[in-house]
C-alpha atoms as a PDB file:
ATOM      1  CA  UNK A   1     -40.459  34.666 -17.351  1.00  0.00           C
ATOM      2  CA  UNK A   2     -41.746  37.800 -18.991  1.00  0.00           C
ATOM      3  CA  UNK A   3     -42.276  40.714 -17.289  1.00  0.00           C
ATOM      4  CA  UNK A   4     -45.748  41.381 -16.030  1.00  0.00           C
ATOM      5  CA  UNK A   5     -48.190  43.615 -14.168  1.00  0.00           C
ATOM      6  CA  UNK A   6     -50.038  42.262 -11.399  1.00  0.00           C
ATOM      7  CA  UNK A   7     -53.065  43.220  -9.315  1.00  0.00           C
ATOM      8  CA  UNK A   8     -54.201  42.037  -6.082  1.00  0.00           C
ATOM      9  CA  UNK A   9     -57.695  43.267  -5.127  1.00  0.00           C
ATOM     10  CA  UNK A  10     -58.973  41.803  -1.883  1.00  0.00           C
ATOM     11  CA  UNK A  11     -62.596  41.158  -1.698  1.00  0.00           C
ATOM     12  CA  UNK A  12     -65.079  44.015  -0.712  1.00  0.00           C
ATOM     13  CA  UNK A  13     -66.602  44.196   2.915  1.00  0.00           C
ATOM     14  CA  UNK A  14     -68.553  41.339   5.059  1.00  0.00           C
ATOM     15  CA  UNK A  15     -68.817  43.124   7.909  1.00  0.00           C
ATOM     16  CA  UNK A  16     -67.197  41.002   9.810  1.00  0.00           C
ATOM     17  CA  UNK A  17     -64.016  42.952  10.703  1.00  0.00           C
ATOM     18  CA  UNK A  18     -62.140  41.684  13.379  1.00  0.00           C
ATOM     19  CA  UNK A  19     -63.274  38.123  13.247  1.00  0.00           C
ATOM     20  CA  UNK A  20     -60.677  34.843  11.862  1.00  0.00           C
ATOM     21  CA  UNK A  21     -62.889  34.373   8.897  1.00  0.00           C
ATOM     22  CA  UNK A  22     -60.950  32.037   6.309  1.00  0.00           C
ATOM     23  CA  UNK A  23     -63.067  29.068   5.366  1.00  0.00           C
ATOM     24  CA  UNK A  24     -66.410  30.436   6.274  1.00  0.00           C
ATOM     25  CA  UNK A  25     -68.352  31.444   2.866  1.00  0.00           C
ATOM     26  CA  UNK A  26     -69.237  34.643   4.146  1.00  0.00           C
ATOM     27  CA  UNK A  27     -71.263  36.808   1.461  1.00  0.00           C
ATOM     28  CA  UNK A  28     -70.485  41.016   0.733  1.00  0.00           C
ATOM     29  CA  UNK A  29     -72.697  43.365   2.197  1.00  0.00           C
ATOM     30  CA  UNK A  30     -74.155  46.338   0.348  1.00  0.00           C
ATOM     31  CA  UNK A  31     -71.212  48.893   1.436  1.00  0.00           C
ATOM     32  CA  UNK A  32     -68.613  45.894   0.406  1.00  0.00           C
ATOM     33  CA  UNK A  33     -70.627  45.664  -2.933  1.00  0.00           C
ATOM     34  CA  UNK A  34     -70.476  49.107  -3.203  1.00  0.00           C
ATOM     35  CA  UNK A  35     -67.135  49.661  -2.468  1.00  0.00           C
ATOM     36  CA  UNK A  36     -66.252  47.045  -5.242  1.00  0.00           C
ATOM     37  CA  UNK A  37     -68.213  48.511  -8.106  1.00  0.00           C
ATOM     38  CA  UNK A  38     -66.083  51.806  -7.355  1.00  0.00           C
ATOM     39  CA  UNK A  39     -63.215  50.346  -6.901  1.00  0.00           C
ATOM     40  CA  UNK A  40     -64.017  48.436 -10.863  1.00  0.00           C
ATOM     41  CA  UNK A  41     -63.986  51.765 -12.520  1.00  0.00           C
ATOM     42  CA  UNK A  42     -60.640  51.847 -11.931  1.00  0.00           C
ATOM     43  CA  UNK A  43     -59.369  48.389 -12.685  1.00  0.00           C
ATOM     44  CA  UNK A  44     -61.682  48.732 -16.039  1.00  0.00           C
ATOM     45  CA  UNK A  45     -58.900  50.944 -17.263  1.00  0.00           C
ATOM     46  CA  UNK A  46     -55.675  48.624 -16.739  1.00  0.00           C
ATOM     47  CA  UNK A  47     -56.028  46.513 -19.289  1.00  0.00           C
ATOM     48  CA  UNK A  48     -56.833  43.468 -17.530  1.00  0.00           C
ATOM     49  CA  UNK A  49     -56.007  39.955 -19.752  1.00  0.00           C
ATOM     50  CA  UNK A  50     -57.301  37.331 -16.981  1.00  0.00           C
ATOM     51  CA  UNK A  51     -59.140  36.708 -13.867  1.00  0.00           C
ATOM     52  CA  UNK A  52     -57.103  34.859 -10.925  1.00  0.00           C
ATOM     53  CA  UNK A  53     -60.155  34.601  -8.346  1.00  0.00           C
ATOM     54  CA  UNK A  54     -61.132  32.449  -5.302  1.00  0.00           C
ATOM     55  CA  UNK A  55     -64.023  30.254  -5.584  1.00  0.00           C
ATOM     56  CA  UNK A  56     -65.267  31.349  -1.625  1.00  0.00           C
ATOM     57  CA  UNK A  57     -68.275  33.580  -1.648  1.00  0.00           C
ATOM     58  CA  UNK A  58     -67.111  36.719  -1.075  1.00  0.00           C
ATOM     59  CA  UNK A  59     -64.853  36.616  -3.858  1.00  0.00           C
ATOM     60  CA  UNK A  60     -67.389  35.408  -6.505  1.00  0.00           C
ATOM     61  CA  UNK A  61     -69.392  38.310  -5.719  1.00  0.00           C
ATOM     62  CA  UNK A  62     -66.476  40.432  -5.689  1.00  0.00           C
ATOM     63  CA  UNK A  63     -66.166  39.156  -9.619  1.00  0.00           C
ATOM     64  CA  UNK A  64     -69.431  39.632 -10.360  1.00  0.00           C
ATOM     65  CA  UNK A  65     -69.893  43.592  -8.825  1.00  0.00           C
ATOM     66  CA  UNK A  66     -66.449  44.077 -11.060  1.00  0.00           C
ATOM     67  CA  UNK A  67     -68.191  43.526 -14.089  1.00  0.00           C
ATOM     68  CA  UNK A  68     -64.665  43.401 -15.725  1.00  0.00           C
ATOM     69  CA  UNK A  69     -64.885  42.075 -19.743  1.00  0.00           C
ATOM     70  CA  UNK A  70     -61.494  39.488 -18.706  1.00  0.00           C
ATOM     71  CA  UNK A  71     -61.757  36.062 -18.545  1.00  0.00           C
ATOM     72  CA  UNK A  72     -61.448  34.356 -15.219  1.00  0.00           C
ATOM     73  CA  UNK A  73     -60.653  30.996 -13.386  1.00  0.00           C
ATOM     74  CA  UNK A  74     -61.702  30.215 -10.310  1.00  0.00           C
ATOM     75  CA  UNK A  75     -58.719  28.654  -8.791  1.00  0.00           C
ATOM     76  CA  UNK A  76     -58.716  26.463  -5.039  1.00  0.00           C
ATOM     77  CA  UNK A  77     -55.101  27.533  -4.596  1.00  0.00           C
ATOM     78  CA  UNK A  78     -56.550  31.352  -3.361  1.00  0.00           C
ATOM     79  CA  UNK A  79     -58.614  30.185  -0.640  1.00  0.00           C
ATOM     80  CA  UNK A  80     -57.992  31.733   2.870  1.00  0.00           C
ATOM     81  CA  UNK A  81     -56.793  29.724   5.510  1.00  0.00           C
ATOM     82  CA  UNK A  82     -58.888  27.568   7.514  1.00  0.00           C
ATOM     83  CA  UNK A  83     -59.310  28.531  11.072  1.00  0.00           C
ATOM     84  CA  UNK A  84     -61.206  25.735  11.992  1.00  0.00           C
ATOM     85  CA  UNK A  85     -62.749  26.120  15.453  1.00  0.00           C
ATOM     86  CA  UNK A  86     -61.698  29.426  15.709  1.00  0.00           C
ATOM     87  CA  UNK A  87     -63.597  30.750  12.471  1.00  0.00           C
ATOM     88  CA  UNK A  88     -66.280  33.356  13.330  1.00  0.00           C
ATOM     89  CA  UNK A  89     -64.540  34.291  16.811  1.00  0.00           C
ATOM     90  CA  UNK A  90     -62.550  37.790  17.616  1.00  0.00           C
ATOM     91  CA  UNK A  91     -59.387  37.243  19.438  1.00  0.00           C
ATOM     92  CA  UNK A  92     -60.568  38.131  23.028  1.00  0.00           C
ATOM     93  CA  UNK A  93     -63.094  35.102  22.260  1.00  0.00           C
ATOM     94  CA  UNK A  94     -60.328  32.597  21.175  1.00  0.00           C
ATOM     95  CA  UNK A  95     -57.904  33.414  24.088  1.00  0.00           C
ATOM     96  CA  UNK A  96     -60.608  33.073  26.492  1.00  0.00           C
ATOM     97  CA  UNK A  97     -61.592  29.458  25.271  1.00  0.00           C
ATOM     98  CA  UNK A  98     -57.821  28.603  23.572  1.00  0.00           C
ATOM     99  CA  UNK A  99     -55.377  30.400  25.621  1.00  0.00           C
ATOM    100  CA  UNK A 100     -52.983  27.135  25.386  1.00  0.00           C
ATOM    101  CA  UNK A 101     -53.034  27.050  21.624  1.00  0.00           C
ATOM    102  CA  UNK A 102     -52.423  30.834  21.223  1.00  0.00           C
ATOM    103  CA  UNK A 103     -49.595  30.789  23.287  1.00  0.00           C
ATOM    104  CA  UNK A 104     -48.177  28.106  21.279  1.00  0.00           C
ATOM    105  CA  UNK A 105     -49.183  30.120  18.071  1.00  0.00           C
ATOM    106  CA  UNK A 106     -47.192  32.814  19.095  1.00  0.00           C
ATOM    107  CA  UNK A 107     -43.922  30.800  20.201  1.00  0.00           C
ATOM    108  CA  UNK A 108     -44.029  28.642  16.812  1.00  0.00           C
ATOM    109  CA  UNK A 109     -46.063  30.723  14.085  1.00  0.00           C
ATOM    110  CA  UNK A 110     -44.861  28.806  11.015  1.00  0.00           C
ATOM    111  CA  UNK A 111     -45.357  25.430  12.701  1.00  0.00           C
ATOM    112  CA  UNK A 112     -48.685  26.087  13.959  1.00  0.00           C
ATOM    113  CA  UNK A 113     -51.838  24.330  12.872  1.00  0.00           C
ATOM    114  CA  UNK A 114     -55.527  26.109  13.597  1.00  0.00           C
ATOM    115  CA  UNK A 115     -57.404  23.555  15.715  1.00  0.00           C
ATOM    116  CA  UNK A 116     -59.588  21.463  13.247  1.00  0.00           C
ATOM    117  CA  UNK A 117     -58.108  23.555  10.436  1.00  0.00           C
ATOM    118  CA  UNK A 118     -55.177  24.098   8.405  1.00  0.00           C
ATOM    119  CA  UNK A 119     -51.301  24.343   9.201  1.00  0.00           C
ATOM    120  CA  UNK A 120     -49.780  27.575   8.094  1.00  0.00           C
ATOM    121  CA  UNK A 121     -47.352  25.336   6.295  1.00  0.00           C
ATOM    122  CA  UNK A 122     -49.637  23.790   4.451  1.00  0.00           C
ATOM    123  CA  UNK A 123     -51.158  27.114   3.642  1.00  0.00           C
ATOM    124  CA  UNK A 124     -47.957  28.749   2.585  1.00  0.00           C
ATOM    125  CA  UNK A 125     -47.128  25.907   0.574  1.00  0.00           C
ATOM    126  CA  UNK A 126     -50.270  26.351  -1.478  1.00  0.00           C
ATOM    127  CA  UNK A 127     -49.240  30.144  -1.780  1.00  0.00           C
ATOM    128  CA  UNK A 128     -46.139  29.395  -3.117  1.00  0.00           C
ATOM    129  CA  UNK A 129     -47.135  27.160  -6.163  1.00  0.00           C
ATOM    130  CA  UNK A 130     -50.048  29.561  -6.963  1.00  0.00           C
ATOM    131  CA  UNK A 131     -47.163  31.865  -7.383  1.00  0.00           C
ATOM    132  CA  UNK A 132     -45.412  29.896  -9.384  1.00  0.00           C
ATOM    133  CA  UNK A 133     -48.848  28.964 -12.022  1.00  0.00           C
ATOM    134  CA  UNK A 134     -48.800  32.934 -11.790  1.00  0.00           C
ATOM    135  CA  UNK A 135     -45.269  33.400 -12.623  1.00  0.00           C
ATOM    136  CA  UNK A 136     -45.911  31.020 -15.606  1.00  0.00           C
ATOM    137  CA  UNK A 137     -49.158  32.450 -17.211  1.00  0.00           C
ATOM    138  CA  UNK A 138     -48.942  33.778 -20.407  1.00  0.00           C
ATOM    139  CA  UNK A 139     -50.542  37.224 -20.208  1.00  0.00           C
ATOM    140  CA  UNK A 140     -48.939  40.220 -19.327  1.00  0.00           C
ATOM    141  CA  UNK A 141     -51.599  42.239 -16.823  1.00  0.00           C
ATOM    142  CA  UNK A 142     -53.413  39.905 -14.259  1.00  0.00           C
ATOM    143  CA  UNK A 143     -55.777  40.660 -11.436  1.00  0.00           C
ATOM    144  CA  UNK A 144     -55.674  38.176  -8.642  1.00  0.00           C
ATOM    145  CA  UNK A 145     -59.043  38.310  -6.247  1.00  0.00           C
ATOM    146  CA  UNK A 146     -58.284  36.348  -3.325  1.00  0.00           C
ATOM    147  CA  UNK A 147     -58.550  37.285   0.420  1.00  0.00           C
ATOM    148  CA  UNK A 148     -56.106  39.269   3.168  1.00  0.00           C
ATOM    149  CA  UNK A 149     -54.103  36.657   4.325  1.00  0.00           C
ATOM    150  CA  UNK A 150     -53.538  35.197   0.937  1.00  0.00           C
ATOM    151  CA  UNK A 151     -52.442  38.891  -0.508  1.00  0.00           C
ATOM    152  CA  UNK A 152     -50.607  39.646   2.340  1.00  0.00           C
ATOM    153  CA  UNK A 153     -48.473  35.783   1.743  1.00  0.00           C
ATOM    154  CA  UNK A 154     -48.420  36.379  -2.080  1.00  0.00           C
ATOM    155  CA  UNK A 155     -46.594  39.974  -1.477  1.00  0.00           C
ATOM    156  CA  UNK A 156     -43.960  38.910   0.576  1.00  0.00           C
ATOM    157  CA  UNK A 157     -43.158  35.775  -1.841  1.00  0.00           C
ATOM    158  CA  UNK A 158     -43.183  38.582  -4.580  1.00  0.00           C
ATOM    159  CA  UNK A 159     -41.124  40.990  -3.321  1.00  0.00           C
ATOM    160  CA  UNK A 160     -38.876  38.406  -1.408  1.00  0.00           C
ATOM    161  CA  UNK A 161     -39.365  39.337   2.475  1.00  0.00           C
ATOM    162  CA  UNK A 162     -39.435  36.748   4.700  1.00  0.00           C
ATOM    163  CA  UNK A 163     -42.827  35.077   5.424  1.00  0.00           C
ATOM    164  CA  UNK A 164     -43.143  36.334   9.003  1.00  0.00           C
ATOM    165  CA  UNK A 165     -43.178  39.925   7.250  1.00  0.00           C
ATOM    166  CA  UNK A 166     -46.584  39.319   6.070  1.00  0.00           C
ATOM    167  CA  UNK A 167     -48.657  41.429   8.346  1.00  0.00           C
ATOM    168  CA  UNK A 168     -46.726  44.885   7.674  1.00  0.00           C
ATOM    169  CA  UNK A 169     -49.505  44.843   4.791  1.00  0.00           C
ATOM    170  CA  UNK A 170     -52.554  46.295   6.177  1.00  0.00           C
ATOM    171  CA  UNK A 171     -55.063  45.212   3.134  1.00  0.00           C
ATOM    172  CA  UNK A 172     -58.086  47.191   3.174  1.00  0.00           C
ATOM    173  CA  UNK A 173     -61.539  45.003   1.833  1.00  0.00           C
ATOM    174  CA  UNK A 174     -62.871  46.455  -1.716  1.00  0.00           C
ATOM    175  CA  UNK A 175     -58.816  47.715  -2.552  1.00  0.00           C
ATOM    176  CA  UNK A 176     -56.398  46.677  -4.981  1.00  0.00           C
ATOM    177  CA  UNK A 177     -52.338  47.173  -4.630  1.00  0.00           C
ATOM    178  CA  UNK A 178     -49.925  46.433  -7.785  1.00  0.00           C
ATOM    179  CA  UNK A 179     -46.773  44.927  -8.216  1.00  0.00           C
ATOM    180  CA  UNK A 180     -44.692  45.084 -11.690  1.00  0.00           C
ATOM    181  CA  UNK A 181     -42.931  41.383 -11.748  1.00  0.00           C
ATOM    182  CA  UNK A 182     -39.631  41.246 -13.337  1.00  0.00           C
ATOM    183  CA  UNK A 183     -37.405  38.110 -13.760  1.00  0.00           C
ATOM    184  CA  UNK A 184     -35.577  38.918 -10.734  1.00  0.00           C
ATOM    185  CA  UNK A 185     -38.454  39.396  -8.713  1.00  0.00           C
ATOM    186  CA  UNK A 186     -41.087  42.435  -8.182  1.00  0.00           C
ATOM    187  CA  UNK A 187     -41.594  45.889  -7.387  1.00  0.00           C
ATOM    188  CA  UNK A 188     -44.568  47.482  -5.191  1.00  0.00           C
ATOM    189  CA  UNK A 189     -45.964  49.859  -7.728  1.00  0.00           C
ATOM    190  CA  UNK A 190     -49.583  50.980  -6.147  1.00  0.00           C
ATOM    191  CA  UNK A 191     -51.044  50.244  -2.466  1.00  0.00           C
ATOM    192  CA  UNK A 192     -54.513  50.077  -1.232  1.00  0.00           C
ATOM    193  CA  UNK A 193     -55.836  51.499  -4.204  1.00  0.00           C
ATOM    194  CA  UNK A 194     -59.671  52.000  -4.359  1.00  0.00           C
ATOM    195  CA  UNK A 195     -62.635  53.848  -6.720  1.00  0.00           C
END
């Protein structure tokens, strides 16, 4: 594998902070547009050879506010996780209608599967061989548009911390962090990054 340069911008605002929204094809608002077309100047000047990018609303738009002369593929692998029931919901809301499932969510986490949604194994799984099509791409500097969970999953495979690491990453909507990838794995090089 050759080394690379990798950026992982997370799709701008929907203004719905603090809601489980994974499968739900939520659309930007004007700040999150906003916030992305800044946040573009920036990218425009790393040399960007492809598009990685989810095909869920918010990250089409995302593409399209980037305005970024790369080509890009749409690819199923960088979806967010599927809540299921509990998609659209704040925690207080899912406790109060759930409280049996969170509490086995918190004593199994990796085992756990979102009522009429997706296992996190599943999810993970579909993480990992993203990572690997990523590993094996042929360009050199690659921007990956995805989602928070997905970023935060895709770091911790990067930089080789365990999986239940993943929410040390706070990742802020409309920002980008970077990661230089080297054969024996990758370094954090840049961190909530925005225009």
């Amino acid at each position: 594998m050759q080394e690379k340069e990798l950026y992982f911008l997370r799709h701008g605002d929907t203004g719905l902070q603090g809601r489980y929204i994974g499968a739900t094809d939520a659309p930007l608002t004007r700040q999150g547009r906003e916030q992305v077309r800044k946040t573009g100047m920036v990218l425009r000047q790393k040399g960007i050879a492809r598009i990685q990018c989810s095909p869920l609303l918010r990250c089409r738009q995302t593409m399209t506010e980037l305005n970024l002369p790369a080509a890009c593929n749409f690819n199923d692998l960088l979806r967010e996780i599927d809540f299921g029931r509990w998609e659209g919901k704040n925690f207080a809301e899912i406790v109060q209608c759930d409280q049996d499932l969170v509490d086995a969510w918190v004593a199994d986490p990796h085992r756990f599967t979102f009522p009429d949604g997706e296992s996190l194994i599943s999810f993970t799984d579909r993480i990992a061989a993203f990572k690997t099509e990523l590993e094996q791409m042929g360009e050199d500097t690659l921007l990956v548009v995805a989602h928070g969970g997905v970023i935060r999953h895709l770091l911790c495979q990067l930089l080789r911390l365990p999986a239940e690491k993943y929410l040390v990453f706070d990742i802020r909507p409309g920002c980008f962090c970077s990661i230089r990838l080297y054969p024996e794995g990758g370094v954090l090089t840049g961190f909530n990054i925005k225009g």
